[in-house]
PDB file of N, CA and C in Angstrom:
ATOM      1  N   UNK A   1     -21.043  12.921  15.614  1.00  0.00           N
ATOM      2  CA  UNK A   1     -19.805  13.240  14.969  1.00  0.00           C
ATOM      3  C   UNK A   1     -18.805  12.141  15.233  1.00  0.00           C
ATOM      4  N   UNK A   2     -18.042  11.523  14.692  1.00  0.00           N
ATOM      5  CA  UNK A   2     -16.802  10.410  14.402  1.00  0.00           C
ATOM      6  C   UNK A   2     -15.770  11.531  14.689  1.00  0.00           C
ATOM      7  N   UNK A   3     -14.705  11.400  15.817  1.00  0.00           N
ATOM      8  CA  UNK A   3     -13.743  12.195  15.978  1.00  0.00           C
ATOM      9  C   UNK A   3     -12.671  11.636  15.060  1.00  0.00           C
ATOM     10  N   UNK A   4     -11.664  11.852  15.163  1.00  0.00           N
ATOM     11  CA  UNK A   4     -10.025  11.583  14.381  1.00  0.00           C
ATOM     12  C   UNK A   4      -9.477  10.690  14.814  1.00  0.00           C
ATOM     13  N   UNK A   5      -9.171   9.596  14.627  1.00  0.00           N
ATOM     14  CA  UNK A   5      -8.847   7.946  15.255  1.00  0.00           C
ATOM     15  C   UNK A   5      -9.797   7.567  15.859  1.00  0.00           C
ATOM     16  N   UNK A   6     -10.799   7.276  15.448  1.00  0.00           N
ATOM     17  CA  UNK A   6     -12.362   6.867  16.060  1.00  0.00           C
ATOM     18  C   UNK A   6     -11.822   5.265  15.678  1.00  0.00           C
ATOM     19  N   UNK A   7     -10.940   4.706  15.358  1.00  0.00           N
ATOM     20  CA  UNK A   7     -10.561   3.476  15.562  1.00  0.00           C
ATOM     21  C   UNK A   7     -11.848   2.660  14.069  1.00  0.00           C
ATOM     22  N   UNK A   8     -11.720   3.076  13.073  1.00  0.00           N
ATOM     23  CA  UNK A   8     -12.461   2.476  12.219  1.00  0.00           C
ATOM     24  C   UNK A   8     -11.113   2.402  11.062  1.00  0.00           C
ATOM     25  N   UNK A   9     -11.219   0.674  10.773  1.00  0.00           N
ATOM     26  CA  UNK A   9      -9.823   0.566   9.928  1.00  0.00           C
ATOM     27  C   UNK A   9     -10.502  -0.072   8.926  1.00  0.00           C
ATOM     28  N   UNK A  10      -9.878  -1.115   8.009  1.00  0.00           N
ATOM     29  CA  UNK A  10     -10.502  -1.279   6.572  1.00  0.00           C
ATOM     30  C   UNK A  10     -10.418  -3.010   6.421  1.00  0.00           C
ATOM     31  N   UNK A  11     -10.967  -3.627   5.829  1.00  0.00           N
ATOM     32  CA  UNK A  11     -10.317  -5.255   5.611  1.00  0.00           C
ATOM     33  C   UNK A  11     -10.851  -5.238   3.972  1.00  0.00           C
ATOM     34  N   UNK A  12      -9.502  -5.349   3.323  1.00  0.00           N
ATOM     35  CA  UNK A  12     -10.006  -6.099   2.236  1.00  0.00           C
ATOM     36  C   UNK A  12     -10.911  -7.018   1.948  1.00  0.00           C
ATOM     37  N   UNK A  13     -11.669  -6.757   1.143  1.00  0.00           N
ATOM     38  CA  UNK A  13     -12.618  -7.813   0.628  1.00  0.00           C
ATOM     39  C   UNK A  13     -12.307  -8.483  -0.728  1.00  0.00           C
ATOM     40  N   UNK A  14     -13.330  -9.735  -0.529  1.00  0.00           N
ATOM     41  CA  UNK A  14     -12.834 -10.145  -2.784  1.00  0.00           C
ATOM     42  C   UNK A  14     -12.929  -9.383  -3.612  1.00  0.00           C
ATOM     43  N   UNK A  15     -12.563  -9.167  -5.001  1.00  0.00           N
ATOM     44  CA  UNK A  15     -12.601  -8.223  -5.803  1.00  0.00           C
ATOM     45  C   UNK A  15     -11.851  -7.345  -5.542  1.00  0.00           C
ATOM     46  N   UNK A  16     -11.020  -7.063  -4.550  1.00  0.00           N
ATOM     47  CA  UNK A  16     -10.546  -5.612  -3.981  1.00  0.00           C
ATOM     48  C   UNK A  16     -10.845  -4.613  -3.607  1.00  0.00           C
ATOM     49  N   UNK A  17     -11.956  -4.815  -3.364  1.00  0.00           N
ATOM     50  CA  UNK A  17     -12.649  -3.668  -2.807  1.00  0.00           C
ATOM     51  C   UNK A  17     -12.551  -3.675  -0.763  1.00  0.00           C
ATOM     52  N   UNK A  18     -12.713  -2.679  -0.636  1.00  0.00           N
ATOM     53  CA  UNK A  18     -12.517  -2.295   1.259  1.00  0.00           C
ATOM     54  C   UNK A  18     -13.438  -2.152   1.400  1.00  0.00           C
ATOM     55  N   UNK A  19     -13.817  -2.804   2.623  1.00  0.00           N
ATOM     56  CA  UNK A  19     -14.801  -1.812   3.781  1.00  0.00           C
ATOM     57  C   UNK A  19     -14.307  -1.711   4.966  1.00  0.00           C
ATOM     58  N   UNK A  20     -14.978  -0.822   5.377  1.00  0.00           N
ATOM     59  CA  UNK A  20     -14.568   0.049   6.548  1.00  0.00           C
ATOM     60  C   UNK A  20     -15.203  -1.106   7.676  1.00  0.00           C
ATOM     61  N   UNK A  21     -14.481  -1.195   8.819  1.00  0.00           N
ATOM     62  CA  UNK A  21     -14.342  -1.932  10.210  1.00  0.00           C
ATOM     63  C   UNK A  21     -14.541  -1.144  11.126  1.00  0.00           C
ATOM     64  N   UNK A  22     -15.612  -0.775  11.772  1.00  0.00           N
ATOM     65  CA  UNK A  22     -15.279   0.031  13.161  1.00  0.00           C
ATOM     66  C   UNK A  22     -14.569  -1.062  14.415  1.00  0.00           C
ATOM     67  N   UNK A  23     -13.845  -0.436  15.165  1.00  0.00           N
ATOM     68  CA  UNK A  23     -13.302  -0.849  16.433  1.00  0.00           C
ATOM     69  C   UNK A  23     -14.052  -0.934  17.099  1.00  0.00           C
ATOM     70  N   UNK A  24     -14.222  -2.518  17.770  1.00  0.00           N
ATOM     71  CA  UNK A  24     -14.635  -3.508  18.774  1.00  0.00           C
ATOM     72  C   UNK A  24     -15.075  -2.602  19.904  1.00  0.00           C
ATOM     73  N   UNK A  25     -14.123  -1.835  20.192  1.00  0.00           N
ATOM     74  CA  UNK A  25     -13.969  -1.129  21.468  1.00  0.00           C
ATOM     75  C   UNK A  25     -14.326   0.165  21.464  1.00  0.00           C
ATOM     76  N   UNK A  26     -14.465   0.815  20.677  1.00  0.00           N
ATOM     77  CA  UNK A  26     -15.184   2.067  19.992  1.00  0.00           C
ATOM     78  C   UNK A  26     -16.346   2.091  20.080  1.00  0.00           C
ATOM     79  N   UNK A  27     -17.227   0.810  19.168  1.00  0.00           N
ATOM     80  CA  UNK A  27     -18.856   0.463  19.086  1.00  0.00           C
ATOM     81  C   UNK A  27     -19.173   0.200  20.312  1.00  0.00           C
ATOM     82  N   UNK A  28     -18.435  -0.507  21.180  1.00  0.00           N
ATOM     83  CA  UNK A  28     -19.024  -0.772  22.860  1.00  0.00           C
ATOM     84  C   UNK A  28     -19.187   0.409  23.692  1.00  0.00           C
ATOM     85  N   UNK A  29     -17.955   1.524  23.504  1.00  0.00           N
ATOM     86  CA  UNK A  29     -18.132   2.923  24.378  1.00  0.00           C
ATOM     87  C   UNK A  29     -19.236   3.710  23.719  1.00  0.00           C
ATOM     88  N   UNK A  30     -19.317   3.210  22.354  1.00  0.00           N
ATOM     89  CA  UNK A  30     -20.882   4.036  22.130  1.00  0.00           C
ATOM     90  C   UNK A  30     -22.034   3.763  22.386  1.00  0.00           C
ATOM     91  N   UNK A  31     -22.151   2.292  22.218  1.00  0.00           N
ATOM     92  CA  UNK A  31     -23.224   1.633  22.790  1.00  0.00           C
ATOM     93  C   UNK A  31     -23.838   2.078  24.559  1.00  0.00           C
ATOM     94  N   UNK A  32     -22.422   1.561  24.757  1.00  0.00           N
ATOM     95  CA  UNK A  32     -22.630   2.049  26.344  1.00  0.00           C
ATOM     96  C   UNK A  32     -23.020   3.108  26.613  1.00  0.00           C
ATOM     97  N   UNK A  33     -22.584   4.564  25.988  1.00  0.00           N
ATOM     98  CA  UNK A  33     -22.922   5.661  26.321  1.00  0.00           C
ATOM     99  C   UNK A  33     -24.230   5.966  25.929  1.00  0.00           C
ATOM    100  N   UNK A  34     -24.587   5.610  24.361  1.00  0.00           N
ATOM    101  CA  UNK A  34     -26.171   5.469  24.105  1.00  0.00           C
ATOM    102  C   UNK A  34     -27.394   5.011  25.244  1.00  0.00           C
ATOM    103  N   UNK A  35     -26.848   3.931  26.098  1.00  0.00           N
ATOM    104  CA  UNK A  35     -27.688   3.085  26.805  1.00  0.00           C
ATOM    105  C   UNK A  35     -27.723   3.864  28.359  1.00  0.00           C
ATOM    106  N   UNK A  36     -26.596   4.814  28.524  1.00  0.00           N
ATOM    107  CA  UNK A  36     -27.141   5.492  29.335  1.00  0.00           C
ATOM    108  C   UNK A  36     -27.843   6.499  30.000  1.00  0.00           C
ATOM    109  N   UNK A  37     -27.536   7.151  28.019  1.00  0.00           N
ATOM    110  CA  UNK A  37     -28.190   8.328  28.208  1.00  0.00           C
ATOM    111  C   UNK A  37     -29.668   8.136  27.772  1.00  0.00           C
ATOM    112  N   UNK A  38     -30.037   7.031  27.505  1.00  0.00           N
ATOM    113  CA  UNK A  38     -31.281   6.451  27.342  1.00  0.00           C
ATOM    114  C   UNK A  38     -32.257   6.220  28.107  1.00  0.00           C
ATOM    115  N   UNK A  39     -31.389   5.754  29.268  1.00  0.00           N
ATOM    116  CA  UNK A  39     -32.254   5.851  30.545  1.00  0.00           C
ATOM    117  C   UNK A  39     -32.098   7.029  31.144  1.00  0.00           C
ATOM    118  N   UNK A  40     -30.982   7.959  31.056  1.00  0.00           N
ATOM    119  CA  UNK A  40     -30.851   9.272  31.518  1.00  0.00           C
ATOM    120  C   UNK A  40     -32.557   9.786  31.359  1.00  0.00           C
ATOM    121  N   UNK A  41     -32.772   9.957  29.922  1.00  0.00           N
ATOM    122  CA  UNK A  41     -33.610  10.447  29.553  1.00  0.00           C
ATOM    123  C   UNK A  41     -35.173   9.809  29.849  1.00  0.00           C
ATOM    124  N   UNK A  42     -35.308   8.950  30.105  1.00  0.00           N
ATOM    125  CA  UNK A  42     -36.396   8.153  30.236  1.00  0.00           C
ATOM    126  C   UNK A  42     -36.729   7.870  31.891  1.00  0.00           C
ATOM    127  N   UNK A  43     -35.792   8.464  32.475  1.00  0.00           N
ATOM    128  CA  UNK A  43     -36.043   9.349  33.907  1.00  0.00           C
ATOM    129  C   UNK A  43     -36.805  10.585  34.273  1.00  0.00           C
ATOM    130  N   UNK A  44     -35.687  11.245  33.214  1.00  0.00           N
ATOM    131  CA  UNK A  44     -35.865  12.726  33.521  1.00  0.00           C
ATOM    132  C   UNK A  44     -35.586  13.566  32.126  1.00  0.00           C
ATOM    133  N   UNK A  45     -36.443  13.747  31.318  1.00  0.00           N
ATOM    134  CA  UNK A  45     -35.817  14.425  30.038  1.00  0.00           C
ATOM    135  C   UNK A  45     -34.851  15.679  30.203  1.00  0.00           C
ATOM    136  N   UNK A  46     -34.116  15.813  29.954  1.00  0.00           N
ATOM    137  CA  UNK A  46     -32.802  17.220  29.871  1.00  0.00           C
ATOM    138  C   UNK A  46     -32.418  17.242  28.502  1.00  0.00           C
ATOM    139  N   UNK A  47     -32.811  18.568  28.219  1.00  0.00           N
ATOM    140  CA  UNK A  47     -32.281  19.172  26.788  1.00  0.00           C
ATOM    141  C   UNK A  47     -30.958  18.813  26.757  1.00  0.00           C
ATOM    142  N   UNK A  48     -29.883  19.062  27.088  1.00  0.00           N
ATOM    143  CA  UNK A  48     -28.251  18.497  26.444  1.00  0.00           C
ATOM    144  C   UNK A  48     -28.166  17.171  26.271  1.00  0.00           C
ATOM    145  N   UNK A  49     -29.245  16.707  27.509  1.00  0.00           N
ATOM    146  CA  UNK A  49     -28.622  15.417  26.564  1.00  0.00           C
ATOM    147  C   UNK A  49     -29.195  14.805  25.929  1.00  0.00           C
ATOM    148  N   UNK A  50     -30.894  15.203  25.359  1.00  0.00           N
ATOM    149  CA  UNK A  50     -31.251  14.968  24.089  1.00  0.00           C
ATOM    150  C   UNK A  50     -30.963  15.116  22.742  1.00  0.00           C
ATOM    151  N   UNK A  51     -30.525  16.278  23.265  1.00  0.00           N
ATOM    152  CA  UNK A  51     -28.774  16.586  21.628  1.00  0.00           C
ATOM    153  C   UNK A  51     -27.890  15.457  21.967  1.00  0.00           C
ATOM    154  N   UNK A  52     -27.247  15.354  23.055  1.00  0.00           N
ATOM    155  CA  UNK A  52     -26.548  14.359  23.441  1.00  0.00           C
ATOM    156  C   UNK A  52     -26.882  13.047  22.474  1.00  0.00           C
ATOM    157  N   UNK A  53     -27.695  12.287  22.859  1.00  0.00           N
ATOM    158  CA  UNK A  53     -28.464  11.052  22.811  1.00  0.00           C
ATOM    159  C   UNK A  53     -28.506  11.322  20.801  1.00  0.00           C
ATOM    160  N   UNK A  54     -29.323  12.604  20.433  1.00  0.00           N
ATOM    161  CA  UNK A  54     -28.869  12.852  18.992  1.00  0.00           C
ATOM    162  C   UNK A  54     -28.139  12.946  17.891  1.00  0.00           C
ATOM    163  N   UNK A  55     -26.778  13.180  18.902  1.00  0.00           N
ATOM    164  CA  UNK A  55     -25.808  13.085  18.592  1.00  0.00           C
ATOM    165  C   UNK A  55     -24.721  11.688  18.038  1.00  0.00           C
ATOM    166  N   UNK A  56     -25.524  11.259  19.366  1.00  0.00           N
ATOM    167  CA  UNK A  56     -24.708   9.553  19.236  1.00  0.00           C
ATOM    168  C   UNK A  56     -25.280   8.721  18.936  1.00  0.00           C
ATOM    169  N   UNK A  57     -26.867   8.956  18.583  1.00  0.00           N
ATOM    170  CA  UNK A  57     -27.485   8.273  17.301  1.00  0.00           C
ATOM    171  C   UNK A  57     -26.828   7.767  15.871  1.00  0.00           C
ATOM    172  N   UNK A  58     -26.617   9.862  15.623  1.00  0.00           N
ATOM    173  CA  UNK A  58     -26.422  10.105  14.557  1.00  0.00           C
ATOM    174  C   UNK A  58     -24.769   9.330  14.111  1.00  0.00           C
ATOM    175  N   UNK A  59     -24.292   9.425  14.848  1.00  0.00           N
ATOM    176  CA  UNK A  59     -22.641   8.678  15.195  1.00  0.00           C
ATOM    177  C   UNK A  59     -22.625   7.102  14.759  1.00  0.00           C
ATOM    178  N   UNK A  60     -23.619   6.582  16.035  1.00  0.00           N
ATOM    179  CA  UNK A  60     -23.375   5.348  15.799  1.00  0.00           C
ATOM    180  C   UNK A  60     -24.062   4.466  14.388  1.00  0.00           C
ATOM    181  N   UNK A  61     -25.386   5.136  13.909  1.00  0.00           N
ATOM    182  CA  UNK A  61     -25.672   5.126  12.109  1.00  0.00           C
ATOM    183  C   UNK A  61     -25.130   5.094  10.936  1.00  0.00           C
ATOM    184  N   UNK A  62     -23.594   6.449  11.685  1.00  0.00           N
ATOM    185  CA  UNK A  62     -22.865   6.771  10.122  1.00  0.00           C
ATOM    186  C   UNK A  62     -21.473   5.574  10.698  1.00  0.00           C
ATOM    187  N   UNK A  63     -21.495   4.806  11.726  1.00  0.00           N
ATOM    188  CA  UNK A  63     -20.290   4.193  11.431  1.00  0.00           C
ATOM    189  C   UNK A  63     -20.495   2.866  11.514  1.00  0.00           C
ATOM    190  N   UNK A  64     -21.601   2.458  11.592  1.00  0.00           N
ATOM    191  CA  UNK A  64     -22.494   1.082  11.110  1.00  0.00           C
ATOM    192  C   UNK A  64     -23.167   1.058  10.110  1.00  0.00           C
ATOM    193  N   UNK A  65     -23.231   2.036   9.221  1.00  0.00           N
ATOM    194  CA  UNK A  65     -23.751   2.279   7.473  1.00  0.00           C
ATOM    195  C   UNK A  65     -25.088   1.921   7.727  1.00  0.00           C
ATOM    196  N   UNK A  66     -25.790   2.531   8.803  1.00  0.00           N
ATOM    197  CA  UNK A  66     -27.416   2.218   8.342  1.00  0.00           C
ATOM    198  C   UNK A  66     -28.172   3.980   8.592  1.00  0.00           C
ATOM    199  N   UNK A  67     -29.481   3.666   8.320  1.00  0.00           N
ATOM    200  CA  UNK A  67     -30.181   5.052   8.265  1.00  0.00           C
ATOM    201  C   UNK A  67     -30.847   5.003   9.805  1.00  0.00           C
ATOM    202  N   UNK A  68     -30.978   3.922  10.094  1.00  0.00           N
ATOM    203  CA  UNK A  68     -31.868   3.841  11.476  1.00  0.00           C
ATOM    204  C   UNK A  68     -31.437   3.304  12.997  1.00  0.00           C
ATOM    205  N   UNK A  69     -31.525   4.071  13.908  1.00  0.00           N
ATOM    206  CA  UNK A  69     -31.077   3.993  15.269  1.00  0.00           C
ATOM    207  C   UNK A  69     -30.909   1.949  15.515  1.00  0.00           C
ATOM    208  N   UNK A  70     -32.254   1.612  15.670  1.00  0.00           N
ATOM    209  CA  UNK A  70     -32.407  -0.053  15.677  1.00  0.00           C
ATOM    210  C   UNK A  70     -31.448  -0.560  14.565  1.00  0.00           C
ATOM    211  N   UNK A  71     -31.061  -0.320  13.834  1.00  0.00           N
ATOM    212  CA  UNK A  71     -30.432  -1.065  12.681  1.00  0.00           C
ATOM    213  C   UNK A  71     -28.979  -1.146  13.048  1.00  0.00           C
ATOM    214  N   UNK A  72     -28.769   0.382  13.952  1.00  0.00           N
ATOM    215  CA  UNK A  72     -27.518   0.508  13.876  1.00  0.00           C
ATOM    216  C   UNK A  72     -26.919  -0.864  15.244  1.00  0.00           C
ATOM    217  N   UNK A  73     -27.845  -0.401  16.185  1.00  0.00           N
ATOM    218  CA  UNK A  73     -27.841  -1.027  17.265  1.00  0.00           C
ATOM    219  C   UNK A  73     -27.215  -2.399  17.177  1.00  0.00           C
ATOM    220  N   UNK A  74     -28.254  -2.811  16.356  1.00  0.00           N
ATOM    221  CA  UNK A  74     -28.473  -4.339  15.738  1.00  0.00           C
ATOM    222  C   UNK A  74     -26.811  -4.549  15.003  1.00  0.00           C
ATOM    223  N   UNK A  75     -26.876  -4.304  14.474  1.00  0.00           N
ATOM    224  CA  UNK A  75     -25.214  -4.525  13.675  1.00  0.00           C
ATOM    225  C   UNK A  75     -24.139  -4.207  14.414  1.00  0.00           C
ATOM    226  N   UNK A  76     -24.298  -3.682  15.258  1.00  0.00           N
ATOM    227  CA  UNK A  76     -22.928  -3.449  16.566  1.00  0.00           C
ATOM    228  C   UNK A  76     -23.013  -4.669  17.378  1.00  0.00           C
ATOM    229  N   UNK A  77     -24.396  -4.774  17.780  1.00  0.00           N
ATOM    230  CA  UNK A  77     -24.471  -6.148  18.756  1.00  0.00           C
ATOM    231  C   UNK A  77     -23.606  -6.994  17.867  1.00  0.00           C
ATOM    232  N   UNK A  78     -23.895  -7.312  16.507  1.00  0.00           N
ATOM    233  CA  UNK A  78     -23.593  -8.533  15.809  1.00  0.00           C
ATOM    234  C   UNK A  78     -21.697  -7.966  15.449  1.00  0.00           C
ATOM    235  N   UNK A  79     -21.412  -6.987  15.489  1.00  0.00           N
ATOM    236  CA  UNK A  79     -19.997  -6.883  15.116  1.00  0.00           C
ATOM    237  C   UNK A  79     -19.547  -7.100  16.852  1.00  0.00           C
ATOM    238  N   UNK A  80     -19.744  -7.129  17.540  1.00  0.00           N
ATOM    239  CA  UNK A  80     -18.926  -7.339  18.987  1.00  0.00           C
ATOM    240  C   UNK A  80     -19.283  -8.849  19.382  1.00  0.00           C
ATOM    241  N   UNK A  81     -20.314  -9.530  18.413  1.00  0.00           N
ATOM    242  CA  UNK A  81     -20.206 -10.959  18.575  1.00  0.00           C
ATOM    243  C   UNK A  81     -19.295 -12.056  17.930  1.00  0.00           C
ATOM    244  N   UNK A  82     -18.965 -11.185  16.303  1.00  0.00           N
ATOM    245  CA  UNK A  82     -18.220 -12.144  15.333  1.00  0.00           C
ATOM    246  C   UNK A  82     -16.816 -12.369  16.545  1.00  0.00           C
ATOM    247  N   UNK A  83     -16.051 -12.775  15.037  1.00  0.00           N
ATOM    248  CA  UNK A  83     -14.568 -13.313  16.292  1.00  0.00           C
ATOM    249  C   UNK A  83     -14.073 -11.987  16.746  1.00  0.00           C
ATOM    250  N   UNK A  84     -13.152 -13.089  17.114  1.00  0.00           N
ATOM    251  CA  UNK A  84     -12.014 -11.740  17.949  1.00  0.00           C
ATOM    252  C   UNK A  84     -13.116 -11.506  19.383  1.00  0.00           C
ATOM    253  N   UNK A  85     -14.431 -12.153  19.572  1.00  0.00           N
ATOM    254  CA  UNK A  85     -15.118 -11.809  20.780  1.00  0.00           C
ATOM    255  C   UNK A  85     -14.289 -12.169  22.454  1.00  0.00           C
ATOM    256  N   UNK A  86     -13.712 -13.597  22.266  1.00  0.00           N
ATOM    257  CA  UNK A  86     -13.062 -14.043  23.544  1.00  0.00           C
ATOM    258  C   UNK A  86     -11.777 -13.412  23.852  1.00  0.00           C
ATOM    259  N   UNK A  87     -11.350 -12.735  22.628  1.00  0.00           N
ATOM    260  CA  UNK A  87      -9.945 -12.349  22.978  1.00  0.00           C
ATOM    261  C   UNK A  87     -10.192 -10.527  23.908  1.00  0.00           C
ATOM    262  N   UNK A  88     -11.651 -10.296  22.766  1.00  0.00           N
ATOM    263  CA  UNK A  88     -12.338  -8.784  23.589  1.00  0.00           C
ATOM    264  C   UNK A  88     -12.192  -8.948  24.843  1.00  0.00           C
ATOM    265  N   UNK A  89     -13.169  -9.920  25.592  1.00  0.00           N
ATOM    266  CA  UNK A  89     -13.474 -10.278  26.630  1.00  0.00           C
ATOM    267  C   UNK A  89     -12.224 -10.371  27.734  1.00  0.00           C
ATOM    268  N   UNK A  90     -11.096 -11.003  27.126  1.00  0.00           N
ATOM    269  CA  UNK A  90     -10.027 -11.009  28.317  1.00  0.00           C
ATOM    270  C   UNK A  90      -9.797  -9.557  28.390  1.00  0.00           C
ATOM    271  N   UNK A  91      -9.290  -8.798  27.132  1.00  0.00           N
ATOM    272  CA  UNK A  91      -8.799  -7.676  27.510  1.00  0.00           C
ATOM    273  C   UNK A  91      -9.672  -6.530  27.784  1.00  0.00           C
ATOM    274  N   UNK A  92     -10.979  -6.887  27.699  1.00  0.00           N
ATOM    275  CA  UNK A  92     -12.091  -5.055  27.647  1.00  0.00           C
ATOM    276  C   UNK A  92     -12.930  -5.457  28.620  1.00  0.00           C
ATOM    277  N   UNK A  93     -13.368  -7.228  29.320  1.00  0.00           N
ATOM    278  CA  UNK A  93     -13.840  -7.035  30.561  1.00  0.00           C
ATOM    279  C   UNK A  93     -15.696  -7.009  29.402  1.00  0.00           C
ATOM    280  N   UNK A  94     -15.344  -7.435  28.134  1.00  0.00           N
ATOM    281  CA  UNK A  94     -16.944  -7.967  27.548  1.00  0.00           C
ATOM    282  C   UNK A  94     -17.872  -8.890  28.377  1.00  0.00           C
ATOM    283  N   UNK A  95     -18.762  -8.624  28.387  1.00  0.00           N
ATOM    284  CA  UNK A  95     -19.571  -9.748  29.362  1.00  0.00           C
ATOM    285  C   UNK A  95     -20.601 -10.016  28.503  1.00  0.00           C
ATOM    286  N   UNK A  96     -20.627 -10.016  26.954  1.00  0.00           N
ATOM    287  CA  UNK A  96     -21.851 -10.882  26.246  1.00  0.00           C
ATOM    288  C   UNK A  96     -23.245  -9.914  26.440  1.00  0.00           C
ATOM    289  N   UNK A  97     -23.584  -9.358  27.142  1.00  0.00           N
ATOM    290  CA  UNK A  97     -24.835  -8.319  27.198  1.00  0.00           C
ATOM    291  C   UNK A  97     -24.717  -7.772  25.741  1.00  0.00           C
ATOM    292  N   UNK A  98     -25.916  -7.412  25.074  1.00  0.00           N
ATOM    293  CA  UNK A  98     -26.152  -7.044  24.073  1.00  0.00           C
ATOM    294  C   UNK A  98     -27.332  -5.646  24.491  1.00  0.00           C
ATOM    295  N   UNK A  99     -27.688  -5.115  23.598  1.00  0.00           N
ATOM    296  CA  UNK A  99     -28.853  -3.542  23.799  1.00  0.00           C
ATOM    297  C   UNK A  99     -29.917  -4.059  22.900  1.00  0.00           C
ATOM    298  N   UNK A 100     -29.850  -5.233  21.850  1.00  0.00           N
ATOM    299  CA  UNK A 100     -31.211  -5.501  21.265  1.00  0.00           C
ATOM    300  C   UNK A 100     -31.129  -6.772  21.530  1.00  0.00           C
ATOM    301  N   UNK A 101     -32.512  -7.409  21.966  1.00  0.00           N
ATOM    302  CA  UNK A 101     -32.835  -8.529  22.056  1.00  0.00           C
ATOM    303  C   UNK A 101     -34.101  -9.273  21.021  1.00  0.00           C
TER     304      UNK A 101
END
């Protein structure tokens, strides 16, 4: 689920048309949380937080416009790399780690 100021804003494109931008800092707390409940689970399976983990699949898919977990992954890595990365880094404490290699 995408809560209410989930920090996804818009940039004009040519033609005039928008697309939607998720926040730098948004895609990283999901990432992060994905990656832990990843190993959560790959410890010790627990039902909540396999909904959990389902949940923020399903999240991080619908706000990276893809159908598939890896895809989504993949396009967050690459949106927390374009610019605006060094300026992340002073203020969010980015350290370049990525979740797909």
């Amino acid at each position: 689920m995408i809560p209410r100021g989930s920090g996804i804003g818009s940039e004009k494109q040519r033609e005039g048309r928008y697309v939607l931008v998720p926040d730098r800092k948004v895609v990283r707390e999901l990432l992060t949380r994905y990656a832990s409940l990843r190993i959560a689970q790959a410890e010790r399976h627990v039902p909540t937080a396999a909904r959990e983990l389902e949940d923020l699949s399903y999240t991080l898919c619908v706000m990276m416009g893809t159908s598939s977990i890896h895809d989504a992954i993949a396009k967050a890595d690459a949106l927390l790399l374009t610019k605006g990365r060094s300026e992340a880094a002073d203020v969010d404490g980015e350290n370049g780690l990525t979740l797909v290699g």
